[in-house]
Every structure is written in structure tokens, then in C-alpha cells.
N, C-alpha and C. Protein backbone atom coordinates (compact mmCIF):
# COMPACT_ATOMS: atom_id res chain seq x y z
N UNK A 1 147.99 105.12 76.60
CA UNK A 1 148.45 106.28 77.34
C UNK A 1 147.89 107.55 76.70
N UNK A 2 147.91 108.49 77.62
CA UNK A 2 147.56 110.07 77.11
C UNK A 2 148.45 110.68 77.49
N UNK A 3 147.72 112.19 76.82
CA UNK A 3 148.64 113.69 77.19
C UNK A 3 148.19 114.10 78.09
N UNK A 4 149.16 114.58 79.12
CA UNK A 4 148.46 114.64 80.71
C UNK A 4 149.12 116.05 80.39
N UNK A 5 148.18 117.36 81.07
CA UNK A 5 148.30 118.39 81.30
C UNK A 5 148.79 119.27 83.06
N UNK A 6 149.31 119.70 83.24
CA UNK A 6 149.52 120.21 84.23
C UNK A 6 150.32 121.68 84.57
N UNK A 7 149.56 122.07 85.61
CA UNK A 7 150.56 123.77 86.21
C UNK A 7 151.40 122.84 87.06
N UNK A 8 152.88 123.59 86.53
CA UNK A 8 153.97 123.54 87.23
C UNK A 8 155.37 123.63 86.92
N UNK A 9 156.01 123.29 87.56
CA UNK A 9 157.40 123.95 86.76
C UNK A 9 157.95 122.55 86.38
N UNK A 10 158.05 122.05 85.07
CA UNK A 10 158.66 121.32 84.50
C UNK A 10 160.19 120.50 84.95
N UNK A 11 160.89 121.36 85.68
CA UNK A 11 162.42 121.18 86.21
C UNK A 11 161.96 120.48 87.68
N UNK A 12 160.60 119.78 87.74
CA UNK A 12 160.29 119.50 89.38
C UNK A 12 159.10 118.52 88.65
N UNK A 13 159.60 117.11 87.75
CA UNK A 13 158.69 116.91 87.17
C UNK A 13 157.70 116.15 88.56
N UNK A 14 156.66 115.30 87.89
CA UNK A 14 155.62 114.93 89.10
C UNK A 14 155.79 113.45 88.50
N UNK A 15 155.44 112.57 89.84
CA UNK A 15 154.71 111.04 89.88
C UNK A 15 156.02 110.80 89.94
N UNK A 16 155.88 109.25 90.10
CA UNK A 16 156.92 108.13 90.60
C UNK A 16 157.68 107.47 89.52
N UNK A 17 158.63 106.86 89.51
CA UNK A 17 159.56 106.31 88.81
C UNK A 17 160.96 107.14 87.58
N UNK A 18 161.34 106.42 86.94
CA UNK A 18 162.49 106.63 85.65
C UNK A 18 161.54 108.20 85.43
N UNK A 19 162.27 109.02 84.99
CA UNK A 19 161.48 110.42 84.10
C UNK A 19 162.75 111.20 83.12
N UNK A 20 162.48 111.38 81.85
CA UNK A 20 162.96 112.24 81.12
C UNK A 20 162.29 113.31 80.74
N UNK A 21 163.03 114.94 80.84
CA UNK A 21 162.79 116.17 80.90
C UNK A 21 162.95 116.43 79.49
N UNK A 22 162.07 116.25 78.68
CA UNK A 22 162.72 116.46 77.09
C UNK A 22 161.99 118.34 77.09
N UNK A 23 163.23 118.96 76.19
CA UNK A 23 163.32 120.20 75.94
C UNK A 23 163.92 120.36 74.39
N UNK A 24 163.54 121.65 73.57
CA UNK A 24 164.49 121.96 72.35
C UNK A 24 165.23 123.15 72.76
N UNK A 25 166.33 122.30 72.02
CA UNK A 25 167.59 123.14 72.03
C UNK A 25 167.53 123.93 70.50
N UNK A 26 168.59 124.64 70.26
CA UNK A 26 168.86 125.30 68.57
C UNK A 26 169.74 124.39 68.02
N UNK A 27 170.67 124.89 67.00
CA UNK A 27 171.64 123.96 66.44
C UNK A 27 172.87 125.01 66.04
N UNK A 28 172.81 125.91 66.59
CA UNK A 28 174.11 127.17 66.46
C UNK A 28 174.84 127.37 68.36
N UNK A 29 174.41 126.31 69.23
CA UNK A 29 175.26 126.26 69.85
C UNK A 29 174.82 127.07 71.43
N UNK A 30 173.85 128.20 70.74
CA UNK A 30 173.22 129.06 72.06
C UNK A 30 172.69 128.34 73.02
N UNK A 31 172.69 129.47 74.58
CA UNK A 31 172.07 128.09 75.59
C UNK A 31 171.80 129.53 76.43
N UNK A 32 170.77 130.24 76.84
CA UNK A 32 171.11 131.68 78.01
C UNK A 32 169.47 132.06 78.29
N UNK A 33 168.62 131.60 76.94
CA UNK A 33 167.04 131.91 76.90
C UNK A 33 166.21 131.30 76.89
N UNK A 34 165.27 131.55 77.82
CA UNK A 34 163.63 130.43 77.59
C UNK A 34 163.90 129.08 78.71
N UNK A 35 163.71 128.08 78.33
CA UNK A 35 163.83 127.10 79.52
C UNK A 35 164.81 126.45 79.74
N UNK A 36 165.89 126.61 78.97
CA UNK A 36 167.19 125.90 79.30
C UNK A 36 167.37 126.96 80.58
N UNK A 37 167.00 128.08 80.65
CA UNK A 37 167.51 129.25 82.36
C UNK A 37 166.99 128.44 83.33
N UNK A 38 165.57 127.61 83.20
CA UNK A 38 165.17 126.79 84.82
C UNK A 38 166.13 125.48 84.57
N UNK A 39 166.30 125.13 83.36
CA UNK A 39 167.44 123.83 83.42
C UNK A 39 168.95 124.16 84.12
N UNK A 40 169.23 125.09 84.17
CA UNK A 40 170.73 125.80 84.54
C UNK A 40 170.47 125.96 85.55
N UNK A 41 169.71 126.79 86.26
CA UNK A 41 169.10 127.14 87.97
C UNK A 41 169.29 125.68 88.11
N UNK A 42 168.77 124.87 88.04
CA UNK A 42 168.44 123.45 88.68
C UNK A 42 170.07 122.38 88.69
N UNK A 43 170.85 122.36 87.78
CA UNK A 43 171.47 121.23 87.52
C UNK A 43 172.84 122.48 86.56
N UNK A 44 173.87 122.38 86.31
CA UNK A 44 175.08 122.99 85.63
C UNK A 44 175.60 121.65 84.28
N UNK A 45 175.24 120.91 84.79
CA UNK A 45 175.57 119.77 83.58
C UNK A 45 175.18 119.61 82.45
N UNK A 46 173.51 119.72 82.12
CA UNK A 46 172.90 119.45 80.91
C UNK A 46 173.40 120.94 80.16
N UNK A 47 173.99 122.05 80.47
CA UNK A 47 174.48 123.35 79.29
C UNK A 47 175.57 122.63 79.25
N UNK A 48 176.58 122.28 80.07
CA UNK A 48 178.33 122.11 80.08
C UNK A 48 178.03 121.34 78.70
N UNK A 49 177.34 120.20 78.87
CA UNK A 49 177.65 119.07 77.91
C UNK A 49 176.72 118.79 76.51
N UNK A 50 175.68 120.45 76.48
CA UNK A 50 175.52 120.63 75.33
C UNK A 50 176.15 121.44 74.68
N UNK A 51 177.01 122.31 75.27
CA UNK A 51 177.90 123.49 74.88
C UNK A 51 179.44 122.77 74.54
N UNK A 52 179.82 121.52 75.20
CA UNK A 52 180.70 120.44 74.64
C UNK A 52 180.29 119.73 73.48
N UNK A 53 178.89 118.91 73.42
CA UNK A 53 178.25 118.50 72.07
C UNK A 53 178.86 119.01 70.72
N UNK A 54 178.02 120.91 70.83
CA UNK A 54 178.20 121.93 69.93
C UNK A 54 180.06 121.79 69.25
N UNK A 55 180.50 121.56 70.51
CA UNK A 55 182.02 122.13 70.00
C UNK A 55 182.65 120.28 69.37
N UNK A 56 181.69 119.79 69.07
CA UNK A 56 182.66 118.52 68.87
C UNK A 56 183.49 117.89 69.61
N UNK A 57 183.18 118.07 71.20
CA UNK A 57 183.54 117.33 72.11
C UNK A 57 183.24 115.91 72.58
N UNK A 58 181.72 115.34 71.67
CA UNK A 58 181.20 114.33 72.04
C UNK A 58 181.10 113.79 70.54
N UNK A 59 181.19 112.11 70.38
CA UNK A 59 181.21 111.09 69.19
C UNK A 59 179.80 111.44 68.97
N UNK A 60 178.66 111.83 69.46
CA UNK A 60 177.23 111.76 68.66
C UNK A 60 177.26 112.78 68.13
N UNK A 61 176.75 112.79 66.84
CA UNK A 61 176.73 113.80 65.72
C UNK A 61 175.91 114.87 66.18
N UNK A 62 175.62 116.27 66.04
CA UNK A 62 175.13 117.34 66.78
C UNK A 62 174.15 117.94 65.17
N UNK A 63 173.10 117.81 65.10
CA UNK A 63 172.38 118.55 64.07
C UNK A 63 170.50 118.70 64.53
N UNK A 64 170.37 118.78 63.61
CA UNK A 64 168.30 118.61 63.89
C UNK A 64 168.31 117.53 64.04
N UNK A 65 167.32 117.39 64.64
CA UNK A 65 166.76 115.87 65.15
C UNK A 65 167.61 114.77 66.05
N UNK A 66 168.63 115.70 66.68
CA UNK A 66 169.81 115.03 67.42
C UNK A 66 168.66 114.89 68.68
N UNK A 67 169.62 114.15 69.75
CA UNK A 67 168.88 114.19 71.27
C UNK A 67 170.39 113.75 71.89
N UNK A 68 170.53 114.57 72.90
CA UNK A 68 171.86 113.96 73.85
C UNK A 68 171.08 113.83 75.53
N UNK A 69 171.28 112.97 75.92
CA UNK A 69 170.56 112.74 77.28
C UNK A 69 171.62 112.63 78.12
N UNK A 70 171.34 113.40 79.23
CA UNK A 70 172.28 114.53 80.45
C UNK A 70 170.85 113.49 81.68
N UNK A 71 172.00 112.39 82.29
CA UNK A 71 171.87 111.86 83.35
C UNK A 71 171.89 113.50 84.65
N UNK A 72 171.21 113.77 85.54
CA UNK A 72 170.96 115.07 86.63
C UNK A 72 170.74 114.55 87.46
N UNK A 73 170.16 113.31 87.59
CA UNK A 73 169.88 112.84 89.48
C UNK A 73 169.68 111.20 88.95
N UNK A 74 169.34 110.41 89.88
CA UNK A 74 169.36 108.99 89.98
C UNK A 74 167.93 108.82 89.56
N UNK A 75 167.84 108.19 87.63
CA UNK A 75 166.74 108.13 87.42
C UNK A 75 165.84 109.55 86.30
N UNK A 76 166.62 110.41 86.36
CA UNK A 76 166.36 111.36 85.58
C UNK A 76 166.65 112.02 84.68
N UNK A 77 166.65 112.35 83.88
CA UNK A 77 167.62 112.83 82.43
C UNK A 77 167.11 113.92 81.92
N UNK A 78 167.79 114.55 81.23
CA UNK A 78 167.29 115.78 80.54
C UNK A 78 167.70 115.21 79.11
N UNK A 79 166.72 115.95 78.46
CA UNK A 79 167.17 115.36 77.04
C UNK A 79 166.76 116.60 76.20
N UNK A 80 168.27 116.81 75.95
CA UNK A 80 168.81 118.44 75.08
C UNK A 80 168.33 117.83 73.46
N UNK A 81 167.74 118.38 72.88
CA UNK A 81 166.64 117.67 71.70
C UNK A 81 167.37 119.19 70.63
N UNK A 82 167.75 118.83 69.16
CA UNK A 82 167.87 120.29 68.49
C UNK A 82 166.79 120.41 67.82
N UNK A 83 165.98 120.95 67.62
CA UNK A 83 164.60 120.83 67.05
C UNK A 83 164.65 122.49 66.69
N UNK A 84 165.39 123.68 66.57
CA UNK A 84 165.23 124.78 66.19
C UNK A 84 166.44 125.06 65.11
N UNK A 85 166.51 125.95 64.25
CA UNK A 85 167.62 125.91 63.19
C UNK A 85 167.48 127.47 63.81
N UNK A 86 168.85 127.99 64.71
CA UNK A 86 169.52 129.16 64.64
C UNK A 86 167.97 129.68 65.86
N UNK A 87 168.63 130.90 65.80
CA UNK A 87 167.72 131.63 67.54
C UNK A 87 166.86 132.34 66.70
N UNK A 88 166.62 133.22 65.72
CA UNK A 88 166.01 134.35 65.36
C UNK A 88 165.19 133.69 64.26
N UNK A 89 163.62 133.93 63.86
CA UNK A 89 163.24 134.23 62.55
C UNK A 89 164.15 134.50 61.19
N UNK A 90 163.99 134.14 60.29
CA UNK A 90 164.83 134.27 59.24
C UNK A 90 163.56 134.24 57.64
N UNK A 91 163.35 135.49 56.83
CA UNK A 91 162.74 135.57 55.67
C UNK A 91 160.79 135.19 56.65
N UNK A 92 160.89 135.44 58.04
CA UNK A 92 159.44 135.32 57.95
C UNK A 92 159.06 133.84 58.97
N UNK A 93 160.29 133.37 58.70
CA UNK A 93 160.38 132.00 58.90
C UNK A 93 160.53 131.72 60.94
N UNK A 94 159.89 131.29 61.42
CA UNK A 94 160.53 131.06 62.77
C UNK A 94 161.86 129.79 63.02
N UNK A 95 162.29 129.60 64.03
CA UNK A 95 163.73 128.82 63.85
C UNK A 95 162.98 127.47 64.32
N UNK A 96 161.64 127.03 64.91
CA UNK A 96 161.41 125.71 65.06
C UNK A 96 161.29 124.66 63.69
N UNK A 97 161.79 123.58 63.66
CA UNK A 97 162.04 122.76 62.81
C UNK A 97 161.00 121.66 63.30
N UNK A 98 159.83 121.45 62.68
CA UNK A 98 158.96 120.57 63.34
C UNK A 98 159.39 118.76 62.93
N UNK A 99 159.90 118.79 61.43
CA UNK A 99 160.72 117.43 61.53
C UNK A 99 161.34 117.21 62.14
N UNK A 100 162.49 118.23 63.12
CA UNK A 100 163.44 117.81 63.24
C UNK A 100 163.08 117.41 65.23
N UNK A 101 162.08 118.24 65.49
CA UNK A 101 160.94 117.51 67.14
C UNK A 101 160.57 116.33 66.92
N UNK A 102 159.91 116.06 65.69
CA UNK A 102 159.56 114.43 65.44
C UNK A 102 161.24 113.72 65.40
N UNK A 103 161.83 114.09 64.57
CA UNK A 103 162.74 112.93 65.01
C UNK A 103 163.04 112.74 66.01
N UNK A 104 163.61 114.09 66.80
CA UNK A 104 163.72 113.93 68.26
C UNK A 104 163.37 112.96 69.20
N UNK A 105 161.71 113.41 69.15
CA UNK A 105 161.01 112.68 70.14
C UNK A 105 160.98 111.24 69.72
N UNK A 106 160.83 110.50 68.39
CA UNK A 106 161.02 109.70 67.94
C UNK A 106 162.43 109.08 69.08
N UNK A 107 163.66 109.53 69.03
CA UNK A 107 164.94 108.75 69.87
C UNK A 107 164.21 108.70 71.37
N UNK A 108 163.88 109.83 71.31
CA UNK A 108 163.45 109.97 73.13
C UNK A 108 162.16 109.12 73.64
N UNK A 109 161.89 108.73 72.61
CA UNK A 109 160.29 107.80 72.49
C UNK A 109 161.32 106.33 72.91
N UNK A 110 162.41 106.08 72.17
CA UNK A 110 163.03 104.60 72.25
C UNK A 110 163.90 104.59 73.55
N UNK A 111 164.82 105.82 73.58
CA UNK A 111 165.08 105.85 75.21
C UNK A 111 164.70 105.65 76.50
N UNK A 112 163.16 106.27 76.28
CA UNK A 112 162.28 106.58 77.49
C UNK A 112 161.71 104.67 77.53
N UNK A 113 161.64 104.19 76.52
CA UNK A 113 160.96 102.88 76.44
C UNK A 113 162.21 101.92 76.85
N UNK A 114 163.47 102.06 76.94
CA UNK A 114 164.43 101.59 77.19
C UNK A 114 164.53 101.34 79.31
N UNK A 115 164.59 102.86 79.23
CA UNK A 115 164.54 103.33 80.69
C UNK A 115 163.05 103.13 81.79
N UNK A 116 162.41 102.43 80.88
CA UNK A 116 161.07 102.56 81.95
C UNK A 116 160.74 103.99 82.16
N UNK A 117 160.62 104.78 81.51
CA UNK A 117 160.26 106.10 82.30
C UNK A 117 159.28 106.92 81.31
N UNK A 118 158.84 107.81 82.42
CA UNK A 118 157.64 108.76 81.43
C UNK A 118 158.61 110.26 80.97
N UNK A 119 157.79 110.84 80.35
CA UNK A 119 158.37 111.95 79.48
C UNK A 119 157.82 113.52 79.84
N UNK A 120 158.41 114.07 80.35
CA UNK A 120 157.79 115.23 81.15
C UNK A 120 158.03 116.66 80.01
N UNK A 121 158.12 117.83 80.30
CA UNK A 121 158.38 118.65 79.60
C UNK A 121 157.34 120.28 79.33
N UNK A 122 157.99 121.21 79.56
CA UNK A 122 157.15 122.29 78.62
C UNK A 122 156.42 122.56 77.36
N UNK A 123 156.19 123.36 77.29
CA UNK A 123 155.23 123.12 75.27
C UNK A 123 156.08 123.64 74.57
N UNK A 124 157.34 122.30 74.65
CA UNK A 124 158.41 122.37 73.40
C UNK A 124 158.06 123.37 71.82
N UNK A 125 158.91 123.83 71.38
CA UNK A 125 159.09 124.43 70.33
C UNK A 125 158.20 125.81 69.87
N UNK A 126 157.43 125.89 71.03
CA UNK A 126 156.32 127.12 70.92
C UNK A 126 156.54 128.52 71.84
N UNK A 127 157.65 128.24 72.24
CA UNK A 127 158.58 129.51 73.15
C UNK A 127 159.07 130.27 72.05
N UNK A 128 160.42 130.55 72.61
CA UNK A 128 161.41 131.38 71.75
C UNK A 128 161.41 130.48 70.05
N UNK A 129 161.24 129.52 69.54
CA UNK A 129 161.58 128.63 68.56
C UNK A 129 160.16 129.32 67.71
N UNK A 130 159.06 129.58 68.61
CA UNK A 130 158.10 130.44 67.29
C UNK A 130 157.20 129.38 67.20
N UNK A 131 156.88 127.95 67.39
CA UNK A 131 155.95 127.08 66.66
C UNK A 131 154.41 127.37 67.55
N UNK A 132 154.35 126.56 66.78
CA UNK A 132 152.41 126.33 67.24
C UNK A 132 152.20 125.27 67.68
N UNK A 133 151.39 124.97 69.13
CA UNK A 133 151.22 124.13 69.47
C UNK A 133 150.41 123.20 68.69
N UNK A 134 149.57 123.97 68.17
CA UNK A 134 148.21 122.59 67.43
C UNK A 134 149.41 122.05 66.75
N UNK A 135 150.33 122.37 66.09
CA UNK A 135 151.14 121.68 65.31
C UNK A 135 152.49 120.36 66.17
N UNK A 136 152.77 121.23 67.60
CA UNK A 136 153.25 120.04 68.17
C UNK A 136 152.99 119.19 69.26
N UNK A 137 151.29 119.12 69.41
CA UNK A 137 150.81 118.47 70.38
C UNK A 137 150.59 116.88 69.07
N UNK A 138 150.17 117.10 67.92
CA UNK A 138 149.74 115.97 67.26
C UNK A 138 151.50 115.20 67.19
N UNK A 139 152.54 115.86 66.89
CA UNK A 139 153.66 115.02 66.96
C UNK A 139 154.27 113.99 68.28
N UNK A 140 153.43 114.87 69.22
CA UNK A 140 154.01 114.32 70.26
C UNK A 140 152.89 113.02 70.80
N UNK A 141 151.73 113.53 69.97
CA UNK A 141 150.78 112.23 70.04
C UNK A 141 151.29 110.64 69.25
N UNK A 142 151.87 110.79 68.04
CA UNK A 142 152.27 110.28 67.23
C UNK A 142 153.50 109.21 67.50
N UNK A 143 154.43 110.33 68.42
CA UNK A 143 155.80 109.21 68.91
C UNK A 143 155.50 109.33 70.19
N UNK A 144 155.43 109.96 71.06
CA UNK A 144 155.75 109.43 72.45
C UNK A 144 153.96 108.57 73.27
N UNK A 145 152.98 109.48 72.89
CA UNK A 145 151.80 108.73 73.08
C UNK A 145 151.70 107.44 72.64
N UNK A 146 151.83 107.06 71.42
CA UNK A 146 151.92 106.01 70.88
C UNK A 146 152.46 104.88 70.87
N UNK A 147 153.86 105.39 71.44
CA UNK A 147 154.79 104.63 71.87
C UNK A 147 154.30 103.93 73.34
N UNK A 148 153.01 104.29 73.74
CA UNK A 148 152.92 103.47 75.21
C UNK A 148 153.26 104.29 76.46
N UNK A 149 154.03 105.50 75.97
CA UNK A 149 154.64 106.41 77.23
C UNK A 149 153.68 107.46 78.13
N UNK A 150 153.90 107.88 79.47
CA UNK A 150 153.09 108.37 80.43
C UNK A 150 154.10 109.81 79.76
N UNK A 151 153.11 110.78 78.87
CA UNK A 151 153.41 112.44 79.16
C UNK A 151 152.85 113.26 79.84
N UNK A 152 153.84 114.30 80.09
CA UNK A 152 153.20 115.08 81.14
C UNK A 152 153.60 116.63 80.48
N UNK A 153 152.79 117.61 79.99
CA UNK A 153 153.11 118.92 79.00
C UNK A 153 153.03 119.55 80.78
N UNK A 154 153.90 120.64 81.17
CA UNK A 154 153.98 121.68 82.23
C UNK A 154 153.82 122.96 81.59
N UNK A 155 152.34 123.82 82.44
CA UNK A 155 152.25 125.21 81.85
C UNK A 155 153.06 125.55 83.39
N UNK A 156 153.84 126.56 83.10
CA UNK A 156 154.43 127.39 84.32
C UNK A 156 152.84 127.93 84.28
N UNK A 157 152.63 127.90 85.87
CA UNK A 157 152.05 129.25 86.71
C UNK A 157 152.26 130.60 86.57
């Protein structure tokens, strides 16, 4: 398998079968900026029940490298990934946590292989989170390419 490139809006992934919408979340609980806003336009569930996660509403532990997967339609999932520590820069530092995307994608690599399905998504962690892509296109080569899975990176238009 490869990294398949495409214009379009991520929340409308493309092709046939099982698909997970993997996205990073922070780990302080925020949810209002960047692409969780087309996840909210689209579906009200995947914030409710990461904003429940946050509060210790759910048995899976909530930190970096967590993934909670938010069933949205028959066959599709969003998968709220924490891969940022806190919203803002800190000493210089941006808030993306690039171990904590590999682990991520790492669960979402065994899920997606569980579910039959390919792995869709924006250019995780290089929005509001501050990272660099050269730095998370090779991770995502590593677990989800590798793993056998059909990706699909979405540049919005």
C-alpha cells in the first residue's frame, strides 16, 4: 500500500468500504479549533464523547498516544487520537507530541486492520499542534502504510 494524496475535505472521505477519519486531538480537554470545527459541522458525537473521555466519563485511560473511536455512520469512525500536549507553544516548544501520533496511529493501524477499512485524514499534527510534515508523513509510513492499510492525506481546497 501507499500514501494517496488528495484535494478535499477530509469529513467526506472518498472510495468504497469500512473508513476511519483519524485526527489529533490535545490532552487538556479543548475541542473549538482547526479540524475538529468540520468534525462538529458534520456529526455532534465525536466532541460529546471526547469532552466525556477528558472528564473521566469513559474506562479508557485519556493521555498521549490514547485513540477513542466515535462510531458517526454505518462503517465509519472518527478516531479522536491525543497526539498534542496542551493548545499553545510552551519555552519555544510547539504542543505536537510526535511519539505520542506514532502510538496513536500504531492503535488505529490495529483497529483499521480489525475493521477492514482504510484510514483517511488531514495532515495531522501540522495545523494548530505546530509539527512538520516531513516529520509526520515518515510515521505514518511506518504504522499505517506498513501495516497493509489504503491512506488517504486530504489538502482542503
Amino acid at each position: 500500500m501507499t500514501l494517496h494524496y488528495t484535494t478535499g475535505d477530509a469529513t467526506a472521505p472518498q472510495g468504497p468500504g469500512q473508513k476511519v477519519i483519524a485526527h489529533v486531538c490535545n490532552d487538556n480537554g479543548g475541542w473549538g479549533k482547526g479540524f475538529v470545527l468540520a468534525v462538529s459541522k458534520r456529526w455532534k458525537e465525536p466532541e460529546r464523547r471526547y469532552r466525556a473521555w477528558h472528564a473521566g466519563a469513559d474506562d479508557q485511560p485519556f493521555g498521549l498516544g490514547e485513540v477513542q473511536f466515535v462510531e458517526v455512520e454505518s462503517g465509519l469512525w472518527i478516531a479522536n487520537m491525543i497526539g498534542q500536549h496542551g493548545t499553545r507553544p510552551k519555552g519555544g516548544n510547539p504542543p505536537v507530541r510526535y511519539e505520542a501520533i506514532e502510538a496513536g496511529l500504531r492503535r488505529i493501524a490495529e483497529f483499521a486492520k480489525q475493521q477492514g477499512a482504510s484510514v483517511h485524514m488531514p495532515r495531522i499534527g501540522c495545523g494548530l499542534a505546530g509539527g512538520k510534515w516531513e516529520q509526520i508523513e515518515p510515521i505514518i509510513e511506518r504504522t499505517l502504510v506498513a501495516a497493509g492499510l489504503g491512506v488517504t492525506v486530504y489538502d482542503f481546497s
